[in-house]
Protein backbone atom coordinates (compact mmCIF):
# COMPACT_ATOMS: atom_id res chain seq x y z
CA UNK A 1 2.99 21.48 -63.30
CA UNK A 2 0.85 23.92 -65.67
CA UNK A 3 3.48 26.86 -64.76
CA UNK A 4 6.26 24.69 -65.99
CA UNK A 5 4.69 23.45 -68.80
CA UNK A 6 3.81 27.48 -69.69
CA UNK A 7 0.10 26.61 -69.87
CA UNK A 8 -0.65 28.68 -67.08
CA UNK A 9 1.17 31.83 -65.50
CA UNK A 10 1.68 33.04 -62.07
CA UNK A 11 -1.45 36.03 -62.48
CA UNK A 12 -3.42 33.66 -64.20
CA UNK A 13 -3.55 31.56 -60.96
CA UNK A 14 -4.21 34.59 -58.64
CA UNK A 15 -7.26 35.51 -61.05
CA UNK A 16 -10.67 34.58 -59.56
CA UNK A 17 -10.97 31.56 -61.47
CA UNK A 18 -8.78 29.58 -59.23
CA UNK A 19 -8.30 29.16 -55.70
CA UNK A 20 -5.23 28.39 -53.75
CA UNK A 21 -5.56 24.70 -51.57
CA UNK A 22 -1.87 24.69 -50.69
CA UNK A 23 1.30 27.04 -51.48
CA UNK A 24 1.98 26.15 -55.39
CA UNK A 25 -1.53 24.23 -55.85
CA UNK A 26 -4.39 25.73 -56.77
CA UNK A 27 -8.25 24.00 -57.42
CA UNK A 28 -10.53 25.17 -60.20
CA UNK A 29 -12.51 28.15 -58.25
CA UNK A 30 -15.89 26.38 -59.59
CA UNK A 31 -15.42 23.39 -57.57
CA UNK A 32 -16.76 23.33 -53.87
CA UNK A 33 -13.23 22.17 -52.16
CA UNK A 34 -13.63 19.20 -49.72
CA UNK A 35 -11.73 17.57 -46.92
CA UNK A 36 -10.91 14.49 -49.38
CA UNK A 37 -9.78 17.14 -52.50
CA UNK A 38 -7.45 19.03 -49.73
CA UNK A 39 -6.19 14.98 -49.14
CA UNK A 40 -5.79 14.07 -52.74
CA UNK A 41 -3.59 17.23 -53.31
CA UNK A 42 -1.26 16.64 -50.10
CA UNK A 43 -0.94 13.02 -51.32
CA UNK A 44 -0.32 14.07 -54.91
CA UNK A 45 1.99 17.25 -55.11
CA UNK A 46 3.14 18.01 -51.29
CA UNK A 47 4.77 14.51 -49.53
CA UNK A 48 7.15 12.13 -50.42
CA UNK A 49 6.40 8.08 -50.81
CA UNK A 50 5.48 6.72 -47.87
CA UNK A 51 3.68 9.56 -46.25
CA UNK A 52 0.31 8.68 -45.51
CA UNK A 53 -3.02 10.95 -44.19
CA UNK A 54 -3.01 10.14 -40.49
CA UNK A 55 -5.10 11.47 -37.34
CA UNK A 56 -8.07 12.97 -37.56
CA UNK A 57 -7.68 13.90 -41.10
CA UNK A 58 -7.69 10.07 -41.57
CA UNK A 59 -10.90 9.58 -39.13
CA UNK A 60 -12.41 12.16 -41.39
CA UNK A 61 -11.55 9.96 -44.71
CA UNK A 62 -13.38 7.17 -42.54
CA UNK A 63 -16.34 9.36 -42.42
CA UNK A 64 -16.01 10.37 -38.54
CA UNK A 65 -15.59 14.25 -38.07
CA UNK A 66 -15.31 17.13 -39.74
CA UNK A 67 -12.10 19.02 -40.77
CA UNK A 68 -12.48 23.21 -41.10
CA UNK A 69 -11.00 24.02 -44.68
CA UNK A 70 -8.46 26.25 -42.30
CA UNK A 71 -7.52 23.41 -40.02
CA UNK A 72 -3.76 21.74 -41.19
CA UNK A 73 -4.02 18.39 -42.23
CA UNK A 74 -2.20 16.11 -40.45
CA UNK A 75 0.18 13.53 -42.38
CA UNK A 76 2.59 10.61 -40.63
CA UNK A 77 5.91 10.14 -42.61
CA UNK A 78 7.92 6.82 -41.90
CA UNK A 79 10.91 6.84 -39.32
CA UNK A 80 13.37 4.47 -38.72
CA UNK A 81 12.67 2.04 -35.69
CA UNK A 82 14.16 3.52 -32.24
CA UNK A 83 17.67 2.07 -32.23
CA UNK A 84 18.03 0.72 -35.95
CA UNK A 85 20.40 3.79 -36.80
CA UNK A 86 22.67 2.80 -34.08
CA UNK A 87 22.61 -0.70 -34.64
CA UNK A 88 24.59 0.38 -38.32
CA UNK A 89 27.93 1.17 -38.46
CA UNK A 90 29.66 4.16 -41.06
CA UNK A 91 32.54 3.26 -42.90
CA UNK A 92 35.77 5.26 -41.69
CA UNK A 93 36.65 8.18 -44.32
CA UNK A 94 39.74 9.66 -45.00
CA UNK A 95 38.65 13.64 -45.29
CA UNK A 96 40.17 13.36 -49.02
CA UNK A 97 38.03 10.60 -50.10
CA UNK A 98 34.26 11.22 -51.06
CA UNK A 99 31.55 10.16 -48.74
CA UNK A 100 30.63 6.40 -48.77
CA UNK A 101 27.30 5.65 -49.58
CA UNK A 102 25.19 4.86 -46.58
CA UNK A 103 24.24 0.72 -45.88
CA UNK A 104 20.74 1.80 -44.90
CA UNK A 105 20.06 3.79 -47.89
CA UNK A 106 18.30 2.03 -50.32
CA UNK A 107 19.82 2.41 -54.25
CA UNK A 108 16.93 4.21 -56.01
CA UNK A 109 17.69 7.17 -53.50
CA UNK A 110 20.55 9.35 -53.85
CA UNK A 111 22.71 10.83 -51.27
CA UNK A 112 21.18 13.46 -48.87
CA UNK A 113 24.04 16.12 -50.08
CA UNK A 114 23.21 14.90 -54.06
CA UNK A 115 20.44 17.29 -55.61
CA UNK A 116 17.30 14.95 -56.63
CA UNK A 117 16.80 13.34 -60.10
CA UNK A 118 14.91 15.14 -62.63
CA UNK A 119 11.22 13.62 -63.38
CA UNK A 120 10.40 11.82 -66.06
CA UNK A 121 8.86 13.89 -69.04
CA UNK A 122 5.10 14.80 -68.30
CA UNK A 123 5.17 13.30 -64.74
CA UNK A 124 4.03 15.46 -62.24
CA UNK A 125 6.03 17.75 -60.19
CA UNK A 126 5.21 18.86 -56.62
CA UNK A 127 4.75 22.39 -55.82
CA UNK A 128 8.12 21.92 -53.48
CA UNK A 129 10.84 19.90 -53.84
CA UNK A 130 9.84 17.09 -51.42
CA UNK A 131 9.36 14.09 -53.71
CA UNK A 132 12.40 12.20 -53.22
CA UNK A 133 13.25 13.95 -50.66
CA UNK A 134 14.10 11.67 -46.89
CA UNK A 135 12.72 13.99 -44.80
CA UNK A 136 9.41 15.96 -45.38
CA UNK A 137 10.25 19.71 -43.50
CA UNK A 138 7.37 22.31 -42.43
CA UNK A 139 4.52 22.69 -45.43
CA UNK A 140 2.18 25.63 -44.72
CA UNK A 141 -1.44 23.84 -44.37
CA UNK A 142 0.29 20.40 -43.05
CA UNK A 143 1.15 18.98 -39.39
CA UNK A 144 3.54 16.40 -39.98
CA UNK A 145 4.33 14.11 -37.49
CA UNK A 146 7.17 11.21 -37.96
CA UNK A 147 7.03 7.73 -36.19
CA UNK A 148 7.69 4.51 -37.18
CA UNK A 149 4.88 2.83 -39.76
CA UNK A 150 4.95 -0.95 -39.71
CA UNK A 151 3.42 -3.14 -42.52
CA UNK A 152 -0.20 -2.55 -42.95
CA UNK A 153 -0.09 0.68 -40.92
CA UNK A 154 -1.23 2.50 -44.19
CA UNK A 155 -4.10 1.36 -46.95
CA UNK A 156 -5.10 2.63 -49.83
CA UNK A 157 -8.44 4.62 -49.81
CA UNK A 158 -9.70 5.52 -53.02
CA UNK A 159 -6.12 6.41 -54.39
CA UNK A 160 -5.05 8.58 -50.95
CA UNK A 161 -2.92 6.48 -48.58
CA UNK A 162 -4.39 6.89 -44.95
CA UNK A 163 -3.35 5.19 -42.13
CA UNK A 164 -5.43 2.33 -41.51
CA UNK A 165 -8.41 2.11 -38.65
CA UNK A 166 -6.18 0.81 -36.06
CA UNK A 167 -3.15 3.06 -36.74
CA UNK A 168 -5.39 6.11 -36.62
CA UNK A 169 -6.77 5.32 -33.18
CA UNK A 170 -3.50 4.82 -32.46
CA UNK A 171 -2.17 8.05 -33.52
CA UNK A 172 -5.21 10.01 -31.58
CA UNK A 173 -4.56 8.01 -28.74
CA UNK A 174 -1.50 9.65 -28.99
CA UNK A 175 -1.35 12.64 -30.43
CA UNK A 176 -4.68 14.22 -29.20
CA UNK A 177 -6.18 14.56 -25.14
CA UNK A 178 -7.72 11.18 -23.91
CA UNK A 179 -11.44 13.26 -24.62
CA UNK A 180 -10.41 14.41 -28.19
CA UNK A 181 -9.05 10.72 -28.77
CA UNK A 182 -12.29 8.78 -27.60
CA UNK A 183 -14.42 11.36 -29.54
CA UNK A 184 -12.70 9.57 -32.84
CA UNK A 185 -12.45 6.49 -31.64
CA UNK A 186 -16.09 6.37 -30.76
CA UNK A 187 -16.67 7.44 -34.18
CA UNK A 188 -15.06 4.74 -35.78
CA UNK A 189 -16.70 1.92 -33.46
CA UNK A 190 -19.84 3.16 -34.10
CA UNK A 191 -19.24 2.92 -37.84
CA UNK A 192 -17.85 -0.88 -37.62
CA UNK A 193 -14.77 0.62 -39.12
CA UNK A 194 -12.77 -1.05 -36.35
CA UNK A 195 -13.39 -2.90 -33.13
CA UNK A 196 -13.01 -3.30 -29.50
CA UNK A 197 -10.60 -6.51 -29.81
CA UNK A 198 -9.20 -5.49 -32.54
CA UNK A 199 -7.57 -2.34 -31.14
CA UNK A 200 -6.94 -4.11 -27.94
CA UNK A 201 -5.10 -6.96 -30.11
CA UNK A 202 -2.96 -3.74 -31.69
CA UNK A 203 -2.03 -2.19 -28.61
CA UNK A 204 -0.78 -5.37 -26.92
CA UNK A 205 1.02 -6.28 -29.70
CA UNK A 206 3.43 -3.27 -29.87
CA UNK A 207 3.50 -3.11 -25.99
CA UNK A 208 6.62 -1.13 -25.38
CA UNK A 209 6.48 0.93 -28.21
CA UNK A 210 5.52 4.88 -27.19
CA UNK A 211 1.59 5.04 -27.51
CA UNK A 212 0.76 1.58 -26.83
CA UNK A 213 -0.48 2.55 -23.45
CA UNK A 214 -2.42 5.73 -24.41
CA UNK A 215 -4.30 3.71 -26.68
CA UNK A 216 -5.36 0.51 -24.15
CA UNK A 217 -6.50 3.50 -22.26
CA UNK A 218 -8.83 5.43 -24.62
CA UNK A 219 -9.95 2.19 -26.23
CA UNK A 220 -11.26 1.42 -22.25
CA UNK A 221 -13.00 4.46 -21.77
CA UNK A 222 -14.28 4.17 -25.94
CA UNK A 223 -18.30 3.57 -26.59
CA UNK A 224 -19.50 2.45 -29.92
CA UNK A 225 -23.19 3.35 -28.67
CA UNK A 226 -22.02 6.81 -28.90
CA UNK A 227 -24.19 9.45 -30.82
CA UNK A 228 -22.29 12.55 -31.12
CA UNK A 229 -19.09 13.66 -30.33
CA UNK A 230 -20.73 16.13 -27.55
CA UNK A 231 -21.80 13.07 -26.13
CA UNK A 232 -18.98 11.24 -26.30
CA UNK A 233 -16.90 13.75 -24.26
CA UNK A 234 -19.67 13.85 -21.69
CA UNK A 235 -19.41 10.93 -20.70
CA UNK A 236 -15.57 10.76 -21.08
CA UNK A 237 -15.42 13.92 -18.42
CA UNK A 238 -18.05 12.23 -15.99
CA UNK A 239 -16.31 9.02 -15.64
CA UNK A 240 -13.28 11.12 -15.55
CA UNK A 241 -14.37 12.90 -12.78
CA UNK A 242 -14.93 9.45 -10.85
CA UNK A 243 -18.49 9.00 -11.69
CA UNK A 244 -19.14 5.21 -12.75
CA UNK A 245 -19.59 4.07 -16.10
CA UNK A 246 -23.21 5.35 -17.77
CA UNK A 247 -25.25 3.15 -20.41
CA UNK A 248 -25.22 4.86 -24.04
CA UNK A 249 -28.62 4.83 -26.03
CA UNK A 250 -30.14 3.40 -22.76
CA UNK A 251 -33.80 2.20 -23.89
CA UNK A 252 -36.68 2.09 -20.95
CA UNK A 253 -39.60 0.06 -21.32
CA UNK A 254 -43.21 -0.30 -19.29
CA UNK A 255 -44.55 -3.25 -19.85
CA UNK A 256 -43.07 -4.28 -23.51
CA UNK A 257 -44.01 -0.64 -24.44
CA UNK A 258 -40.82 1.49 -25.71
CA UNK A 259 -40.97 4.90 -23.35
CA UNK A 260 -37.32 6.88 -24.09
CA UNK A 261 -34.08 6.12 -25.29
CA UNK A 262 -31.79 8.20 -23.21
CA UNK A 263 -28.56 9.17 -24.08
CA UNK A 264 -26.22 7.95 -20.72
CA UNK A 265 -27.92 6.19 -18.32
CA UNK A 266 -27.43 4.87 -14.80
CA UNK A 267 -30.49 2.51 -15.14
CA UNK A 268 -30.02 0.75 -11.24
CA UNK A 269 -30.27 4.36 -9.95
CA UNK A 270 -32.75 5.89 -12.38
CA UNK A 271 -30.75 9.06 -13.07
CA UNK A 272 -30.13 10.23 -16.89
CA UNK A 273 -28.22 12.94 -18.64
CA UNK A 274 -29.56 14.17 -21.71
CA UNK A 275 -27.21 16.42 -24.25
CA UNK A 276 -29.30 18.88 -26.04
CA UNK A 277 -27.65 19.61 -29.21
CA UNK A 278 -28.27 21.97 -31.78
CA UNK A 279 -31.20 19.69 -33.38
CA UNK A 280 -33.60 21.25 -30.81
CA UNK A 281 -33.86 24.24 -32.68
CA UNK A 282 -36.70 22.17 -34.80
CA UNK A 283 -39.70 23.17 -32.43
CA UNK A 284 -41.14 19.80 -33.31
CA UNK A 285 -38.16 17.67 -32.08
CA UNK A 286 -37.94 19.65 -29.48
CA UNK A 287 -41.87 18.94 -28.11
CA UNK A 288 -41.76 15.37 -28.70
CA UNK A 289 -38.00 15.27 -26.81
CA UNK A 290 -39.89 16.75 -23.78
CA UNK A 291 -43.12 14.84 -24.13
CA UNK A 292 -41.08 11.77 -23.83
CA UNK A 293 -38.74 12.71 -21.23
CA UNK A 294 -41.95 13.76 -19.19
CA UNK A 295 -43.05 10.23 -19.20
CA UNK A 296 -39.87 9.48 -17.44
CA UNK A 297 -40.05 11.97 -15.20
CA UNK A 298 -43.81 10.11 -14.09
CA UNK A 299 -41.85 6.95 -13.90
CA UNK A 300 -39.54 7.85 -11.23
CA UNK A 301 -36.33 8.52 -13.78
CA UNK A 302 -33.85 11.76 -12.83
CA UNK A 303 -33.14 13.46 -15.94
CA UNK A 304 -30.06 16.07 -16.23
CA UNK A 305 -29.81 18.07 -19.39
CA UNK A 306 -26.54 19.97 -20.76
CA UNK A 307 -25.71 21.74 -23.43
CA UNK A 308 -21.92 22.93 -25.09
CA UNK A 309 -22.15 25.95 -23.41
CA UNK A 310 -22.81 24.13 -20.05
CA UNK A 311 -19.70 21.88 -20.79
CA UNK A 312 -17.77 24.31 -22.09
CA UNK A 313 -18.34 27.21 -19.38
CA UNK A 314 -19.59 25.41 -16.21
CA UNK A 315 -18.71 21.09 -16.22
CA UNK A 316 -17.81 21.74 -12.57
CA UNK A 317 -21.40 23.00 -11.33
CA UNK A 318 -22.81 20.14 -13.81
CA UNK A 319 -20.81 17.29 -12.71
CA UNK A 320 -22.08 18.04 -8.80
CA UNK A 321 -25.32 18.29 -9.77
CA UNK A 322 -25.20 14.72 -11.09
CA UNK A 323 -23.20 13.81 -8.47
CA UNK A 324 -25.92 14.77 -6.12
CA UNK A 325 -28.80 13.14 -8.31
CA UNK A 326 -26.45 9.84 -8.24
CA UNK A 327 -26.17 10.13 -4.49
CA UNK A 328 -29.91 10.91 -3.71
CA UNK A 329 -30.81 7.35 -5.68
CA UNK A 330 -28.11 5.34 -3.26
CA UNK A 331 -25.31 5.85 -4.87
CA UNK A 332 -21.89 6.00 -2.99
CA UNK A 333 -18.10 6.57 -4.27
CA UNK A 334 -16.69 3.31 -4.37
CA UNK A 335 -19.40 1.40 -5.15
C-alpha cells in the first residue's frame, strides 16, 4: 500500500530499516517480529474473507507452542461441503451466448473469468491479488489447507480470525501425527482453553465427516496434566507401544508428608519415568530433583529418566527398559 501510494519505493524497502515478513510486506526493522505480527499480516494483506489462522499457528495464538519465524503458517480457507457442487445444476449455454452467472455464487462476487473490483480509495491492498479472489493459490511463508468451516469454526482473537479451540484440535488431529496432535491438544487442556467433553461432543457431532475419527482418537490418548510437550509425546509413544496408561504429575505421600511429584507414574507398580529437560542445566534444580527422587528410590519407587536425545535416538532400548521395570513389579501384557 505505501508503494502505490508513492510514499515508499522498492530500495527503500530493501534498506536496513525494514524487514521483509512476507513477499510484498515488510515490518519496521526496529520491531522484534512475533508469531501474532506474522498472523496479523497474513490476515491483513495475504488471504481472502473467510480464511482463518488454523493448526498449530492457531494453538500458538492460544498460547500453546512455539512457531520458528521460518516455519509457514498454516491458514484453513472455506470449501464447499462434499457433494453441494453436484447437488447444483448449470444452465445449458449456447457457445454464442455469454456465460450464465453461477446459482452458488453469491452477488457481491464477480465471475471467476471477470478481473476483481478496484478498492475503495485508501483501503488497503494486499501484496497479491487474493482479496476477492475464490480460491487462495500457493503464498511463499503460508500452508494453506481447504476444508469445509461450519458456523463457529472461526472466532475472532484480538482482530486475527483463528479457528476456534475445538476446530484446531480438530485440524491437528488431522493434519499432524497422532504424537504431534496430542502434544497441542494437551496444551490446550492444560490451559482450560477447551475440554475433554467438549471435543468429544465435536467429534461425534460431525461423525462421518473426514477427521472426526482422528480426533476421538487423539482426544483419548490427550492429558491435561501434561507439563511439556517432551512429556506429552512420552507418554503418547509408551502407551503406543502397548504399555498401559501412566498417571501425569503423580504426587507420593508418607504419612500426609508431600515426597515427589513425578512426571508419569504407574503408582500400583511403583515404577516412574522422569523427563529431564533442559531446566537441569540450573545446578540447583538439578540437586534438589535428585535429592527428591532419592527419597523415592528409599521408598521402594523405580525411577526411569530420559532425555530428547534418548527419545529421539534410542525410544526402542528405553521403552524395554521400562518394560522390564513394569514387569519386575508384576506387571503382565494384558493386564
Amino acid at each position: 500500500m505505501a508503494r502505490s501510494r508513492g510514499l515508499l519505493t522498492r530500495n527503500d524497502l530493501r534498506s536496513s530499516a525494514w524487514q521483509p515478513l512476507f513477499r510484498d510486506v515488510y515490518a519496521d526493522a526496529g520491531i522484534t517480529v512475533t508469531h501474532r505480527h506474522r498472523c496479523m499480516a497474513v490476515a491483513r494483506w495475504l488471504v481472502p474473507p473467510g480464511t482463518a489462522i488454523a493448526g498449530r499457528s492457531a494453538a500458538a495464538l492460544y498460547g500453546v507452542g512455539e512457531i520458528p519465524p521460518n516455519e509457514p503458517i498454516d491458514v484453513l480457507t472455506p470449501s464447499p461441503l462434499p457433494g453441494t457442487e453436484q447437488k447444483r445444476q448449470l444452465p445449458a449455454v449456447s457457445p454464442s451466448a455469454p456465460p450464465a452467472k453461477r446459482p452458488d455464487m453469491p452477488p457481491s462476487m464477480p465471475e471467476p473469468s471477470a478481473p476483481a473490483p478496484a478498492p475503495p480509495s485508501g483501503s488497503p491492498t494486499p501484496a497479491t491479488p487474493l482479496q476477492g479472489s475464490r480460491r487462495l493459490g500457493p503464498v511463499a511463508g503460508l500452508c494453506v489447507h481447504r476444508g469445509p468451516v461450519l458456523p463457529g469454526d472461526v472466532v475472532d482473537r484480538a482482530g486475527i480470525p483463528v479457528t476456534s479451540p475445538a476446530r484446531t484440535c480438530w485440524d491437528v488431529a488431522r493434519w499432524l501425527d497422532v504424537v504431534e496432535a496430542v502434544v497441542v491438544i494437551d496444551g490446550l487442556l492444560a490451559r482450560r482453553i477447551v475440554d475433554v467433553p467438549a471435543l468429544r461432543e465435536y467429534a461425534l457431532a460431525r461423525a462421518g465427516c473426514r477427521g472426526w475419527r482422528s480426533l476421538l482418537r487423539a482426544v483419548d490418548l490427550a492429558d491435561a496434566g501434561a507439563e511439556s510437550p517432551q512429556e506429552s509425546r512420552t507418554r503418547v509413544r509408551l502407551v503406543l507401544a502397548g504399555l498401559p496408561r501412566p498417571r501425569t504429575q503423580w504426587v507420593v505421600s508418607d504419612g500426609g508428608r508431600f515426597v515427589a511429584r513425578l512426571d508419569l507414574a504407574w503408582p500400583e507398580f511403583r515404577v516412574a519415568v522422569e523427563y529431564d529437560g533442559s531446566w537441569h542445566d540450573d545446578p540447583e534444580q538439578f540437586h534438589r530433583d535428585r535429592r527428591r527422587l532419592n527419597r523415592l528410590l528409599g521408598g521402594d519407587w523405580l525411577v526411569l529418566h530420559v532425555t530428547a536425545r534418548r527419545l529421539r535416538e534410542d525410544f526402542d532400548g528405553f521403552l524395554a527398559e521400562v518394560r522390564a521395570a513394569l514387569r519386575s513389579r508384576g506387571h503382565r501384557p494384558g493386564d
